[in-house]
Protein backbone atom coordinates (compact mmCIF):
# COMPACT_ATOMS: atom_id res chain seq x y z
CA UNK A 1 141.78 83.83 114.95
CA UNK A 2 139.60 80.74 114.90
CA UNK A 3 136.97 79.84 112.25
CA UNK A 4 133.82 78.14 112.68
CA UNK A 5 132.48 75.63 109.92
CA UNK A 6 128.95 74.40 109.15
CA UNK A 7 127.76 72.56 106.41
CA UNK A 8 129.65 71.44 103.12
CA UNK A 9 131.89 68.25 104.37
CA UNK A 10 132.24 70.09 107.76
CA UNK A 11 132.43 68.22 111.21
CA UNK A 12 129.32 70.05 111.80
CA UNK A 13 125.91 70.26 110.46
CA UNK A 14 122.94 72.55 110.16
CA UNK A 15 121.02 70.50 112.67
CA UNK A 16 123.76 70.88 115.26
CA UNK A 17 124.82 67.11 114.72
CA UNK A 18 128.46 66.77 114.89
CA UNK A 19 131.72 68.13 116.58
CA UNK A 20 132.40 71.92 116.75
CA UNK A 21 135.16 74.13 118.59
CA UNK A 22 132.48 76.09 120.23
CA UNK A 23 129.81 75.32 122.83
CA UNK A 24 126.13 74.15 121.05
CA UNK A 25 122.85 75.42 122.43
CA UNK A 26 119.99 74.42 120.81
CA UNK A 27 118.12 76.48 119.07
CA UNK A 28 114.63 77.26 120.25
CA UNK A 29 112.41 79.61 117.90
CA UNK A 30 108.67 80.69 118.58
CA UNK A 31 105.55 78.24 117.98
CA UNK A 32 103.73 79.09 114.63
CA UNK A 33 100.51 78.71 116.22
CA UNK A 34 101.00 80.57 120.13
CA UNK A 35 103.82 82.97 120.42
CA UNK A 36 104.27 82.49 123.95
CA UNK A 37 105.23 78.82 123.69
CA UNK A 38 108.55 78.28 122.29
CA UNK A 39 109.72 74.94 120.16
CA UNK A 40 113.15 73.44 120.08
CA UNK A 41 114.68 73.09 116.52
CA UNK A 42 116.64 74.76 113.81
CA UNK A 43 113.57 74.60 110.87
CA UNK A 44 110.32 76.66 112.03
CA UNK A 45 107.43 75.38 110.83
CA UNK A 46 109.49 72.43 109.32
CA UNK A 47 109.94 73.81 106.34
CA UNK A 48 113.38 73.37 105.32
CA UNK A 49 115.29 70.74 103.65
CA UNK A 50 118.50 68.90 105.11
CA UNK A 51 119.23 65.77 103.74
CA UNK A 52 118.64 66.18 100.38
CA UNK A 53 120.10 63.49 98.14
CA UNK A 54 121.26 65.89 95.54
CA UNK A 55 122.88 68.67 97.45
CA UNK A 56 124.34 66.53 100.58
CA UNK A 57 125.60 68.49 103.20
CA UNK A 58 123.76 71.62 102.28
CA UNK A 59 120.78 73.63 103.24
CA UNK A 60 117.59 74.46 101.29
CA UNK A 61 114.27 75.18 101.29
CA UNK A 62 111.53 72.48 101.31
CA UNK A 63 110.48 71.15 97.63
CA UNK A 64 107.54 69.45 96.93
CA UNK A 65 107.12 66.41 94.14
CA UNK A 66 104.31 66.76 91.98
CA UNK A 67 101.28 65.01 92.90
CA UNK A 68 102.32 65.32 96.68
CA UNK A 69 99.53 66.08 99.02
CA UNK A 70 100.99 69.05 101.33
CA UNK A 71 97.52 69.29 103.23
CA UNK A 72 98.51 67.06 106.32
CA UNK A 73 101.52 69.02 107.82
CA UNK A 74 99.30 72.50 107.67
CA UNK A 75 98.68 72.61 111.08
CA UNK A 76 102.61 71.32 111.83
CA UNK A 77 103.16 74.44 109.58
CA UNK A 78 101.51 76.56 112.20
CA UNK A 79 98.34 76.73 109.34
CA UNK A 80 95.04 76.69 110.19
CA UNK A 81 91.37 75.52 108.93
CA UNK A 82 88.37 77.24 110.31
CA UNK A 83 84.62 78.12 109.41
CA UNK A 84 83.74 81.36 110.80
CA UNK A 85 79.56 81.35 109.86
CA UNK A 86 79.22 77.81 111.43
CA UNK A 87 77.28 78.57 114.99
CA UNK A 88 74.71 75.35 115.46
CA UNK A 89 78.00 72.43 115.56
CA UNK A 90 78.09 69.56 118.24
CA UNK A 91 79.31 66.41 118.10
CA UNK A 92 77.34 64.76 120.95
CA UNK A 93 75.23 62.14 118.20
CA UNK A 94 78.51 62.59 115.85
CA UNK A 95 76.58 65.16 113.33
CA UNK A 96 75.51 68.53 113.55
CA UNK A 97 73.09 69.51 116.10
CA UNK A 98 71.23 72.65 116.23
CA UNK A 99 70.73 72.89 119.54
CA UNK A 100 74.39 72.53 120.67
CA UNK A 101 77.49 74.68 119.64
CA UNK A 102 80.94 73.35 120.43
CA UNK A 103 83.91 74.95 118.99
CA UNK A 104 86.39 72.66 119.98
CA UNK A 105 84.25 70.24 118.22
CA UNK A 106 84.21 72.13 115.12
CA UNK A 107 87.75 72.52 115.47
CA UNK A 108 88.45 68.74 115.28
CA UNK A 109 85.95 67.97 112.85
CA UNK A 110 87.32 70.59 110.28
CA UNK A 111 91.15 69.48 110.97
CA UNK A 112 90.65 65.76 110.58
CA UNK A 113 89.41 66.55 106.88
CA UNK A 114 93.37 68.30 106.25
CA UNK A 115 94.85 65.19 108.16
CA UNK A 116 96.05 61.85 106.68
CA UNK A 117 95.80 59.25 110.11
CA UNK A 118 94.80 55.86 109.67
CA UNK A 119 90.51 55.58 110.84
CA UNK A 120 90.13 59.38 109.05
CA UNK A 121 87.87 57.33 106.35
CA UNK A 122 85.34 56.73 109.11
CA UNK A 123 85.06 60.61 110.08
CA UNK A 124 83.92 63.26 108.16
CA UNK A 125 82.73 67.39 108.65
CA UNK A 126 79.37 67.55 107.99
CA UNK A 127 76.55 69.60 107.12
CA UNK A 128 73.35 67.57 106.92
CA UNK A 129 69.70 68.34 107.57
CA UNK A 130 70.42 71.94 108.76
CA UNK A 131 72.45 75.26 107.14
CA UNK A 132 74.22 73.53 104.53
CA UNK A 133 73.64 76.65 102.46
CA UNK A 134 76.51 79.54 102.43
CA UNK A 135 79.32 77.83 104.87
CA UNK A 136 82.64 79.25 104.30
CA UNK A 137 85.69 76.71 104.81
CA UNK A 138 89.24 78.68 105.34
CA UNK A 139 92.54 77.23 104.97
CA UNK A 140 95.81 78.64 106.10
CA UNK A 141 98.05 76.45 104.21
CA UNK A 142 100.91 77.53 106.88
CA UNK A 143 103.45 79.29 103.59
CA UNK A 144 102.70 80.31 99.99
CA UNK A 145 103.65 76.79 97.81
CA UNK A 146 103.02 76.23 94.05
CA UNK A 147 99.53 74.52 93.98
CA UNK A 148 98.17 73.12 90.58
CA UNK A 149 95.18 70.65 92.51
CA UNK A 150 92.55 70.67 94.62
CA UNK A 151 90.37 67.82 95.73
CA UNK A 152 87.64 67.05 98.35
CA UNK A 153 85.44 64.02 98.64
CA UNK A 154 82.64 62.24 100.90
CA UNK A 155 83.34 59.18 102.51
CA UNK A 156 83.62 56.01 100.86
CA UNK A 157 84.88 57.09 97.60
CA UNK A 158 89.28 57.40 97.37
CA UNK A 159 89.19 55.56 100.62
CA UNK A 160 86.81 52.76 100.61
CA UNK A 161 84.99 52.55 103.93
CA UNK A 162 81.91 50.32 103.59
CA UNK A 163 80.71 50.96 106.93
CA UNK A 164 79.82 54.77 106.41
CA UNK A 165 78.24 54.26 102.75
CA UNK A 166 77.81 58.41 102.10
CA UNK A 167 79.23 58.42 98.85
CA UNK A 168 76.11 60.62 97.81
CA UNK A 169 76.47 63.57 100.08
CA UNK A 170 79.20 65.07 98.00
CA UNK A 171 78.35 69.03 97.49
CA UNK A 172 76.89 69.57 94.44
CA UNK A 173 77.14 73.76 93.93
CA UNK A 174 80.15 75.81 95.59
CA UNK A 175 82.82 78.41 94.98
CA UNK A 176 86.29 78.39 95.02
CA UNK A 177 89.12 80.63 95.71
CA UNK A 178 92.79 80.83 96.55
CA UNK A 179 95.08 83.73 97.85
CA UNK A 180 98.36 84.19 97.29
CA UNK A 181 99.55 85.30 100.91
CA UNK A 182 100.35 89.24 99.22
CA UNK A 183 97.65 90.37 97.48
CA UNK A 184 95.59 92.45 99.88
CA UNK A 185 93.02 96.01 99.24
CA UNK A 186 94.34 99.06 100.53
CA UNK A 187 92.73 98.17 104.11
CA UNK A 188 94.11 94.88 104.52
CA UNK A 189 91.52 92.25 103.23
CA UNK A 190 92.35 89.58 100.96
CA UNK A 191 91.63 89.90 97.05
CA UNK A 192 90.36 86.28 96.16
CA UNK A 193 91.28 84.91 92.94
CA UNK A 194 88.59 82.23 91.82
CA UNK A 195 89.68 78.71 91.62
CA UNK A 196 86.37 76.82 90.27
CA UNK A 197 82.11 77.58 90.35
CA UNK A 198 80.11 74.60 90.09
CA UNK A 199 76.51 74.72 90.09
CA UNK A 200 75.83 71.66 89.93
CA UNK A 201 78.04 68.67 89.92
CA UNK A 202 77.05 64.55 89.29
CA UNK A 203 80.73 64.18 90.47
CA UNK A 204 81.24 62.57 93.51
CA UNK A 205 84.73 63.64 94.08
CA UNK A 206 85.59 66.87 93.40
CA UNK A 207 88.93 67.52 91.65
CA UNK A 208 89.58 71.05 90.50
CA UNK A 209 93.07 71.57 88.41
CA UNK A 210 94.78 74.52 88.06
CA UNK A 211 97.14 75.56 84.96
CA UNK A 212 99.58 76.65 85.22
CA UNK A 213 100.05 76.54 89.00
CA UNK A 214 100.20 79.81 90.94
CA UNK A 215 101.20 80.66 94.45
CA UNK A 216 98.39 79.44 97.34
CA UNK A 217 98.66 80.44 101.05
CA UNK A 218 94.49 80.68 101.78
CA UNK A 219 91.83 79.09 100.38
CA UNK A 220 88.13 79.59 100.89
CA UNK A 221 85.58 77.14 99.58
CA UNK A 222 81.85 78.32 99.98
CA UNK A 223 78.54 76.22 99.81
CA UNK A 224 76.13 77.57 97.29
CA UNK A 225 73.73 74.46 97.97
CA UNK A 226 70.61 73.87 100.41
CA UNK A 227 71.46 69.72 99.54
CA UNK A 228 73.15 67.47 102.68
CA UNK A 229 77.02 67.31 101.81
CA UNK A 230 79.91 66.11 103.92
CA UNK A 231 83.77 66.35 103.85
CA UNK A 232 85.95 63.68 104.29
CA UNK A 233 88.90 64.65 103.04
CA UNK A 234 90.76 67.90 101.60
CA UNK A 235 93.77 67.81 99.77
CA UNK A 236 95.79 70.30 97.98
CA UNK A 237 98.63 69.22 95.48
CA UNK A 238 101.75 71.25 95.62
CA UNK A 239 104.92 71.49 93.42
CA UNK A 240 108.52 73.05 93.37
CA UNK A 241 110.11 74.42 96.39
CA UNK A 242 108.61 76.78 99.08
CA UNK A 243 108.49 80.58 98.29
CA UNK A 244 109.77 81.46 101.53
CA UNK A 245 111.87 79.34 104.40
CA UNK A 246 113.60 80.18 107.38
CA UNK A 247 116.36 78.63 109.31
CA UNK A 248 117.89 79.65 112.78
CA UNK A 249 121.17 78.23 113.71
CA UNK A 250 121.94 76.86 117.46
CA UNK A 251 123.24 79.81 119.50
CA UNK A 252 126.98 79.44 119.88
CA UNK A 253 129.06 80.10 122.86
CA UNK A 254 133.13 81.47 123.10
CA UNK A 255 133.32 80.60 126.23
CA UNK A 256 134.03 84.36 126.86
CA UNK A 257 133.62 87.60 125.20
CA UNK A 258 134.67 87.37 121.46
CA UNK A 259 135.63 89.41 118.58
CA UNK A 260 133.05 87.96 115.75
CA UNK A 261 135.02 88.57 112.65
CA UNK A 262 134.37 87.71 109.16
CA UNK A 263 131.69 85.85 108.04
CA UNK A 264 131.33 83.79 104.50
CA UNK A 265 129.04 81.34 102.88
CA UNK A 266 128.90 79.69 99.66
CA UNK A 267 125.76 78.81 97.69
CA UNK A 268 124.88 77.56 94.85
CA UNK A 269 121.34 78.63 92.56
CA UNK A 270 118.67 76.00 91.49
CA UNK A 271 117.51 77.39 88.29
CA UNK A 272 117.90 80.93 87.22
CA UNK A 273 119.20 82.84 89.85
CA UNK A 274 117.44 85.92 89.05
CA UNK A 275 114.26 84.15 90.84
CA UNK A 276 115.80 83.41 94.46
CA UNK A 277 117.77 84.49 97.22
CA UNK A 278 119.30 83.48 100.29
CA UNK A 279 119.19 85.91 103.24
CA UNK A 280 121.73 85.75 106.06
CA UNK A 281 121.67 88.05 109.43
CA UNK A 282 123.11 87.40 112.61
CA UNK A 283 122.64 88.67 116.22
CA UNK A 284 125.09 88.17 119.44
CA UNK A 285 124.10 88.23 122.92
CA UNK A 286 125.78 88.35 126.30
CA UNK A 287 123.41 85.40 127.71
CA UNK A 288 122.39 82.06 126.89
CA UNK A 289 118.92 82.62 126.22
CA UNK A 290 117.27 85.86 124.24
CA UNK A 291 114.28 85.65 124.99
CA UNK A 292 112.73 87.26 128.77
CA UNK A 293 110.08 84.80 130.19
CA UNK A 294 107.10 86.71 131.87
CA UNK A 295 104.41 85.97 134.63
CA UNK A 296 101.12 87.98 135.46
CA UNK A 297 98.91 88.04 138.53
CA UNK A 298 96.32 86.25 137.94
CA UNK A 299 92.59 87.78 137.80
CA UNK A 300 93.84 90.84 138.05
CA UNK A 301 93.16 92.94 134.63
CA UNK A 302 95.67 94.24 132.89
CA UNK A 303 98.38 92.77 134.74
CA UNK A 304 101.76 94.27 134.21
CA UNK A 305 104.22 91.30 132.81
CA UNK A 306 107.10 90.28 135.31
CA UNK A 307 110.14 88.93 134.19
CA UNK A 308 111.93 87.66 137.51
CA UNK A 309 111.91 84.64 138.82
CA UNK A 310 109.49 83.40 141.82
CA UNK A 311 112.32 81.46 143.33
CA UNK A 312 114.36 84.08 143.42
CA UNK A 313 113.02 87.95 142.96
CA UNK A 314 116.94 89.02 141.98
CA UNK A 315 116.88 86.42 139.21
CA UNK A 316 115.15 86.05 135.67
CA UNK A 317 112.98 83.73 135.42
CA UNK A 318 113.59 80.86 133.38
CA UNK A 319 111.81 78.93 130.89
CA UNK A 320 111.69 75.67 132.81
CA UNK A 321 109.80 77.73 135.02
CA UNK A 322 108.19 79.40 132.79
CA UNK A 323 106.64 76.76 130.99
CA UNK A 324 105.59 75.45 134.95
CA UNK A 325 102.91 78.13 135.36
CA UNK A 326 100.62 78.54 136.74
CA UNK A 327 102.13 78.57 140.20
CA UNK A 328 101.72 79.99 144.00
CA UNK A 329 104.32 82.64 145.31
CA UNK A 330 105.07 82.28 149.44
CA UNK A 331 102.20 84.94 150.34
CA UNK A 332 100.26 82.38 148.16
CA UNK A 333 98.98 84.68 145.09
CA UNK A 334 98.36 82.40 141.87
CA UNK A 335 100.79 83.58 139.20
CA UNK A 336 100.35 82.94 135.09
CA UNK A 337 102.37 82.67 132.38
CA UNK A 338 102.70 86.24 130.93
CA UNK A 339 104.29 87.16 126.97
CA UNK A 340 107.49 85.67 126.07
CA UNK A 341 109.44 88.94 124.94
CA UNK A 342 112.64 89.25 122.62
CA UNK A 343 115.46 90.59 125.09
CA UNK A 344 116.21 93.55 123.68
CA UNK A 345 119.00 94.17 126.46
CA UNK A 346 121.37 91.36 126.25
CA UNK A 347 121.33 90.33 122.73
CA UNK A 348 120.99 92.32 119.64
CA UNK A 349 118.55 92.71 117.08
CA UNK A 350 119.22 90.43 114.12
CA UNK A 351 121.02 92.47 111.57
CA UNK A 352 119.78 93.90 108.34
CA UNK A 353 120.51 91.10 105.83
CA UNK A 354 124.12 90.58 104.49
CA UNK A 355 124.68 91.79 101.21
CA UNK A 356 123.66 88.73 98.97
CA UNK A 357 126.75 90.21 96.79
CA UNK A 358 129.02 89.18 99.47
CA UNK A 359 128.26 85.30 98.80
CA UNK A 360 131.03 82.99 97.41
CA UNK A 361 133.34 85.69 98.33
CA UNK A 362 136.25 86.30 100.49
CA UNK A 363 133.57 87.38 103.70
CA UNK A 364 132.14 90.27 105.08
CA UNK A 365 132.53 91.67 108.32
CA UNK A 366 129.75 90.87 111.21
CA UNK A 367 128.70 93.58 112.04
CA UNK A 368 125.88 92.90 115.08
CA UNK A 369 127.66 94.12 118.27
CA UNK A 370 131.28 92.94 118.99
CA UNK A 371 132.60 91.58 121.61
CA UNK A 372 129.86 89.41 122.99
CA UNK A 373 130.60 85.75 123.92
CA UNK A 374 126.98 84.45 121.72
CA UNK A 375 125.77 84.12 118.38
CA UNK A 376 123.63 83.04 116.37
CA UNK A 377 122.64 83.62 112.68
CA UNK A 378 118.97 83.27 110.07
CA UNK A 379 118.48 82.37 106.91
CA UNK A 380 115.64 83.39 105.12
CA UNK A 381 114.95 81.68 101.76
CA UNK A 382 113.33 83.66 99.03
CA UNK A 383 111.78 82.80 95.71
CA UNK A 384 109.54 84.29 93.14
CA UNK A 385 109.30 81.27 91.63
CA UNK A 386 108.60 77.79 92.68
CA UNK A 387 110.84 75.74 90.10
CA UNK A 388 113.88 78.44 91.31
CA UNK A 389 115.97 78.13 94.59
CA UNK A 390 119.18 78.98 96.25
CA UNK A 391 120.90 76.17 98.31
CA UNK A 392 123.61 77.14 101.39
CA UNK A 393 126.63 74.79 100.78
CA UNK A 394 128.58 75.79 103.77
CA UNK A 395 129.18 78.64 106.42
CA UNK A 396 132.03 80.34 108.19
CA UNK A 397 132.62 83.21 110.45
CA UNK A 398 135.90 83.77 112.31
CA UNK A 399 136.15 84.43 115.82
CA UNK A 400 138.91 85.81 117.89
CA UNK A 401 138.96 84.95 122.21
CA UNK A 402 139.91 86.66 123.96
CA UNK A 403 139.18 89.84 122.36
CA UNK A 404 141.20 93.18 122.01
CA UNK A 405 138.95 95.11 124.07
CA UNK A 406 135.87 95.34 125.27
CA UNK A 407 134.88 98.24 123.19
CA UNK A 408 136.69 100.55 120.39
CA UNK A 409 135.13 103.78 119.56
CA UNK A 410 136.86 105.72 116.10
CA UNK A 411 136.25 109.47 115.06
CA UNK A 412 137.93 111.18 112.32
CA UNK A 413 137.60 115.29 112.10
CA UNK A 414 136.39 117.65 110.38
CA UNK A 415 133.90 115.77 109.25
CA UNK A 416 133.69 117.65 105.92
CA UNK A 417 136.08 119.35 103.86
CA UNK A 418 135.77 120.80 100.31
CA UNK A 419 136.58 118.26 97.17
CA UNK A 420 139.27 117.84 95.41
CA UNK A 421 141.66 119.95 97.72
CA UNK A 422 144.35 118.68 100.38
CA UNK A 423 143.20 118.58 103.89
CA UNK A 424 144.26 117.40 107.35
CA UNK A 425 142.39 115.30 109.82
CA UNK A 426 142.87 114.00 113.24
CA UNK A 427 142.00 110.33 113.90
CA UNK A 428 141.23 109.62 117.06
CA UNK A 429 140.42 105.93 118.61
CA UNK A 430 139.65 105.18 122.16
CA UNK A 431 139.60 101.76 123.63
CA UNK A 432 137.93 100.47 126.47
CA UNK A 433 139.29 97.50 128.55
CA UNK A 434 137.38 96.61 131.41
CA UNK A 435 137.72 92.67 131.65
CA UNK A 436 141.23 92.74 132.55
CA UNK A 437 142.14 89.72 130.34
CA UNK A 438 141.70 91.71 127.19
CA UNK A 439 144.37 90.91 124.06
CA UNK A 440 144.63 94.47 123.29
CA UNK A 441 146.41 95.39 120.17
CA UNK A 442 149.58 96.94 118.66
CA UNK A 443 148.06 97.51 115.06
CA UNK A 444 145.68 100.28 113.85
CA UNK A 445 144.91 100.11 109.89
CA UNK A 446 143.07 103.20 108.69
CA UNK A 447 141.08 102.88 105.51
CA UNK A 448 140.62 105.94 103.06
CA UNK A 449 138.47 106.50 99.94
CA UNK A 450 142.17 108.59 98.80
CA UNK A 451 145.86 108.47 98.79
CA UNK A 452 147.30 109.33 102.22
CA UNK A 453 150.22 112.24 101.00
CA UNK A 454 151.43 111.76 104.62
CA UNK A 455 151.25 111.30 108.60
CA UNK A 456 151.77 114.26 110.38
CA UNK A 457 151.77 112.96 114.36
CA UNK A 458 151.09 109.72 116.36
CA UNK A 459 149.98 110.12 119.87
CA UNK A 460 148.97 107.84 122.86
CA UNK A 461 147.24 109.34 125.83
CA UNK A 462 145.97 107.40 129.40
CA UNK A 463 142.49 107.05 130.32
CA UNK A 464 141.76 110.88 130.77
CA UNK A 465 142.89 111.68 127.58
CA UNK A 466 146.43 113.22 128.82
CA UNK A 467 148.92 112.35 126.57
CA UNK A 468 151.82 110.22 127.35
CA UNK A 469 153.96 109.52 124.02
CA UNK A 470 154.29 110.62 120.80
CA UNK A 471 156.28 110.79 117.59
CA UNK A 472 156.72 113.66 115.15
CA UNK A 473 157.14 112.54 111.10
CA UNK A 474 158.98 115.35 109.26
């Protein structure tokens, strides 16, 4: 049996960086924003912590200092900003025009208020001389963080820019709200909690504080003024660590079909540990890749997805490939990219979480599908409070190549017996080698919730279950 080691003072890290006895791929998880295009990296949404100064060598979610503006990376996040009753936006004279609508300009002129680039001071989302009344503003921060400040301004106000002098058109009257990511009516909308209503502010820059912090995934900031205003900037002050993370490990490769054996982590609570947890499942596979890469014909209405290659009709199709659509077959039909779907055939679904019991322990067994020659493992931080957090130290699971067999099936009759009497039951285990370079084993250890008063017969039979040896205990 072999072990593999991440984290801690290992030769490997969470990031993959480093030396390891098994073969690295890189992990590769789904965009936030498009499901069908798939990122490289071990942190979606870049929301995990691994190089923190005060836990080196471990593995945490992502904290935020107070005062630090966690705005800018929303869209990174896979967040969003949009403004759903804005239909009369162009950008063709820089402002609003009424007789043009261009949502990819609206799109740009809402995000650059969220982003922190050098030149941002000179742009600014405006409404001015038309429907100022009524907009709604939406923000997706990307996660739920701890938020205890909000703050939006014109232009040359926090960021002096002489050259666009509209430190007047700040909005005077609006509401404010924030949800929490959770709290939701019966039918799925969003309950608001209100954040501020000003009716009529002298204040150029807005600054709304909130105490004590709470939880923020959306925001929604309304107009409630017919007056020209403009946005420059929007920023949102966040504290503590994230209420939820996740990290997916590189997939790693035996070489070969393997026996996945014991797995065991330590970890180590920041605060009370009441408030967090750190949740760990694992799936193997019998490929390199699980996800199935899809094309569709194109124009032709609900075209069935096809997952083989165009190179090659006997083969999948890749993701180089993939990600090369659209492309002409040899009868010259035009083919698209289709849905990337999870590959439900060779690799397993990630397993229900590990107990959380089981941490700092002597292991647990993995228990996704054994032998397969892949894995890879999640970790999902939780916390139900923002100044609370659990931090991975290190990882292990064993591994054993090349396995026993390639399958071991156990029953045990009767199934039920009356309690607290003496019964007898038959064990029987079949094993299935098909490889041909199996280990195979000499061992069998039977685990009862009772004293075993004694073992009756021992019998080994061939493949069709004739027996060919045995031994009698008196």
């Amino acid at each position: 049996m072999e072990t593999l080691v991440i984290g801690g003072d290992s030769a490997l890290d969470w990031q993959g960086d480093g030396t390891a006895p098994l073969r690295r791929i890189e992990a590769v998880h789904r965009s936030p924003l498009d499901s069908d295009k798939l990122l490289v990296g071990n942190a979606p949404g870049l929301l995990i912590e691994f190089d923190s100064p005060e836990w080196p060598g471990g593995l945490l979610p992502l904290r935020f200092a107070d005062g630090e503006n966690i705005a800018p990376a929303t869209l990174a996040r896979g967040g969003t900003i949009t403004a759903p009753n804005i239909l009369d936006f162009g950008r063709s004279i820089s402002v609003g025009s009424a007789d043009v609508f261009d949502e990819n300009d609206l799109a740009l002129a809402l995000e650059e208020i969220l982003l922190d680039e050098p030149g941002g001071e000179l742009k600014a989302f405006e409404r001015k001389n038309f429907n100022a009344f009524g907009i709604l503003v939406f923000i997706d921060l990307g996660g739920r963080f701890g938020v205890d400040r909000i703050r939006f301004y014109p232009r040359n106000t926090v960021q002096s820019s002489p050259a666009t002098p509209f430190h007047n058109d700040f909005l005077r009257s609006f509401e404010l709200f924030t949800n929490d990511g959770q709290a939701l009516t019966d039918d799925g909308r969003r309950i608001w909690d209100p954040v501020a209503l000003v009716t009529d502010s002298q204040e150029p820059v807005l600054d709304v504080s909130m105490s004590p912090s709470r939880l923020v995934q959306h925001i929604r900031l309304r107009s409630t003024t017919n007056v020209n205003y403009e946005i420059d900037e929007f920023e949102v002050f966040g504290r503590g660590f994230l209420s939820e993370a996740r990290y997916i490990s590189d997939i790693f490769d035996a070489g070969e079909p393997a026996v996945w054996g014991t797995l065991r982590w330590t970890e180590q609570a920041i605060g009370d540990s009441l408030f967090s947890r750190a949740l760990i499942r694992t799936r193997t596979g019998s490929d390199d890749n699980p996800f199935v890469f899809t094309r569709t014909l194109q124009g032709k209405r609900d075209a069935e997805p096809i997952p083989f290659s165009l190179l090659d009709s006997q083969q999948e199709m890749g993701r180089e490939e993939y990600e090369g659509l659209p492309s002409n077959d040899s009868s010259g039909r035009s083919w698209d990219p289709g849905p990337v779907e999870n590959d439900l055939v060779d690799w397993s679904p990630y397993s229900t979480p590990y107990p959380v019991t089981a941490a700092n322990g002597p292991g647990i067994p993995v228990s996704s599908p054994n032998p397969r020659r892949y894995l890879q493992f999640e970790v999902l931080f939780q916390t139900d409070n923002v100044e609370h957090a659990r931090v991975l130290t290190s990882l292990t699971v064993d591994y054993q190549t090349p396995a026993f067999a390639d399958e071991v099936v156990a029953e045990v009759f009767p199934r039920e017996v009356e309690a607290s009497t003496i019964g007898t039951f038959t064990y029987a285990l079949r094993s299935t080698m098909r490889t041909g370079d199996n280990l195979g084993f000499d061992i069998v250890e039977v685990s009862t919730p009772s004293k075993v008063v004694s073992i009756d017969r021992i019998e080994l039979a061939d493949a069709l279950g004739q027996p060919f040896a045995g031994r009698t205990f008196s």
